[in-house]
Protein backbone atom coordinates (compact mmCIF):
# COMPACT_ATOMS: atom_id res chain seq x y z
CA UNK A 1 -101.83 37.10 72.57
CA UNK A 2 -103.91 34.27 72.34
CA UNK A 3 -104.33 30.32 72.53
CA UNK A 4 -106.35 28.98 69.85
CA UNK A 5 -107.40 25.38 69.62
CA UNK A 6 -109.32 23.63 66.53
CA UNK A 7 -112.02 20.83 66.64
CA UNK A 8 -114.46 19.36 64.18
CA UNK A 9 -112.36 17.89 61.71
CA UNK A 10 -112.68 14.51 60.67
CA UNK A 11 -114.04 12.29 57.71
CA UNK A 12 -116.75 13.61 55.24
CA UNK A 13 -117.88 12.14 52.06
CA UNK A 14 -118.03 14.53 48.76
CA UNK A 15 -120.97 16.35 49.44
CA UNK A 16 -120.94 16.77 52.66
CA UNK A 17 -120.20 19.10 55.27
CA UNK A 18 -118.55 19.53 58.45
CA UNK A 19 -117.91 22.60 60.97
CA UNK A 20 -114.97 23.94 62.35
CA UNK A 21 -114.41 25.56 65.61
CA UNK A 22 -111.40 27.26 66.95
CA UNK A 23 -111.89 28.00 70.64
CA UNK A 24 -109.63 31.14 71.52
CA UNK A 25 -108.33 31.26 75.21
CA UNK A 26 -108.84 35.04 76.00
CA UNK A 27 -111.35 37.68 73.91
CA UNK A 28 -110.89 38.13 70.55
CA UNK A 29 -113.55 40.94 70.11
CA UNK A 30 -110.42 43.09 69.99
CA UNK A 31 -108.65 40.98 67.11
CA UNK A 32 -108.22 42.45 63.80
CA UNK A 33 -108.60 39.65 62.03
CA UNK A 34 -109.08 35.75 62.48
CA UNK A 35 -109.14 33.14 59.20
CA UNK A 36 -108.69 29.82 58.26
CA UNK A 37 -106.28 28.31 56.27
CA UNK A 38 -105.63 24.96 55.03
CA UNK A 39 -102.86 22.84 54.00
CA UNK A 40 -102.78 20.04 51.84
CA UNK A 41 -100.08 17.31 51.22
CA UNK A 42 -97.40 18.74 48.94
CA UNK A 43 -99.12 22.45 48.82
CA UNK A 44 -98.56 25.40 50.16
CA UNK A 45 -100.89 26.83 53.08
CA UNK A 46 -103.60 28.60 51.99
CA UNK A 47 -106.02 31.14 52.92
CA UNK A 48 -109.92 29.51 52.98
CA UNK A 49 -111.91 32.35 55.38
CA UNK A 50 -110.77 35.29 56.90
CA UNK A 51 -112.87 38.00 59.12
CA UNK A 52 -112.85 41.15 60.47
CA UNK A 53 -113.16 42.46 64.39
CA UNK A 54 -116.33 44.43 62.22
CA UNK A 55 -117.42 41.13 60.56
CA UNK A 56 -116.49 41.51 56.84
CA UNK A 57 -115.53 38.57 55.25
CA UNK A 58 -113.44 37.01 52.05
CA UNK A 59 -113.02 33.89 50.23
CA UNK A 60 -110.92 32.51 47.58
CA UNK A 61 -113.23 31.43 44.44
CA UNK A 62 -112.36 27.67 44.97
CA UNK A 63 -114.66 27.90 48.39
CA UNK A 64 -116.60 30.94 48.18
CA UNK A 65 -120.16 29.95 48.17
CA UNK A 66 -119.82 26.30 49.90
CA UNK A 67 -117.82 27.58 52.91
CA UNK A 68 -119.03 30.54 55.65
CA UNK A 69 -116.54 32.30 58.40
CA UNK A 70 -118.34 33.53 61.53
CA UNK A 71 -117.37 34.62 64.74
CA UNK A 72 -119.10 34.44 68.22
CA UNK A 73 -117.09 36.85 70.59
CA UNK A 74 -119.05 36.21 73.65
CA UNK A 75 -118.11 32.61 73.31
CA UNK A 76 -114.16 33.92 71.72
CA UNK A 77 -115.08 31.26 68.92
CA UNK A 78 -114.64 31.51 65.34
CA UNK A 79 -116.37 28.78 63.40
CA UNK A 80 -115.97 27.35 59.96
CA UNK A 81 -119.26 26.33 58.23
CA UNK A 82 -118.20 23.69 55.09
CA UNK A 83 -120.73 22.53 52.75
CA UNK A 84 -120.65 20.30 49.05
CA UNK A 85 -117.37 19.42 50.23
CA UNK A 86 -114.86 17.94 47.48
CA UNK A 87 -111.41 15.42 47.90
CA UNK A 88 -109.67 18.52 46.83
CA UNK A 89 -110.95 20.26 50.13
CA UNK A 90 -108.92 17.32 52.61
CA UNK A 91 -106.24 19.26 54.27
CA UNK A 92 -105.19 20.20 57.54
CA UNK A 93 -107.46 23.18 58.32
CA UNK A 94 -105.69 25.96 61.01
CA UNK A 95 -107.00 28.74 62.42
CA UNK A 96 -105.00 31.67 62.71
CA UNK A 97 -105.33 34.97 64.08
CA UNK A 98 -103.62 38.43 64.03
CA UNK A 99 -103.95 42.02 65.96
CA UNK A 100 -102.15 45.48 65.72
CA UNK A 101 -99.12 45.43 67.73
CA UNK A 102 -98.98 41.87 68.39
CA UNK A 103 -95.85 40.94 66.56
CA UNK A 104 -96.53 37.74 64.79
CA UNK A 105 -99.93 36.26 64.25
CA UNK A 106 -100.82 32.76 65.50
CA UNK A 107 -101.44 29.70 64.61
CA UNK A 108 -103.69 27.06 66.15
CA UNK A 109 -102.38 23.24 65.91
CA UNK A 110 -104.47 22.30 63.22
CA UNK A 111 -107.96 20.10 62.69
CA UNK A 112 -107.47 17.31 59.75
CA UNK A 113 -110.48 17.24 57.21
CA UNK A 114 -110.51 14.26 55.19
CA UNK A 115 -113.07 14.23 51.76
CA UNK A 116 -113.91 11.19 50.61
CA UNK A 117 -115.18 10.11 47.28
């Protein structure tokens, strides 16, 4: 398995946008998948990005379009791109990540995004 560590986070007015990082400590050209997922206050956690070791992506309709999952495996990095961010889009933002045979996924520590109005 992996370490994964998030960065970028921060403050943001509506509008705005911010990247995400999560810096993985070993390869992850061999991971199935990696993803974000956010959590707000009071809400469940909630899938955002999520892509494939062959680079296929998804989104849920309340970010497709304004937010972009990529992956850099020489540098074992998986970024989150956010643009025309909202209030509704200040969470916690974690990166997770999950490969055959490992037997749980995991979880980086989390990056706060706050959206202000």
């Amino acid at each position: 398995q992996v370490q994964l560590v998030e960065s970028g986070g921060g403050l943001a007015q509506a509008g705005g946008s911010l990247r995400l990082s999560c810096a993985a400590s070993g390869s992850i050209s061999s991971i199935n998948v990696m993803g974000w997922h956010r959590q707000a206050p009071g809400k469940e956690r909630e899938l955002v990005a999520g892509i494939t070791s062959v680079g296929s992506t998804n989104y849920p309709d309340s970010v497709k379009g304004r937010f972009t999952i990529s992956r850099d495996n020489a540098k074992n990095t998986v970024y989150l791109q956010m643009n025309s961010l909202g209030p509704e889009d200040t969470a916690v933002y974690y990166c997770n990540a999950f490969r055959a045979g490992w037997p749980a996924s995991v979880w980086g520590q989390g990056t706060q995004v706050t959206v202000s109005s």
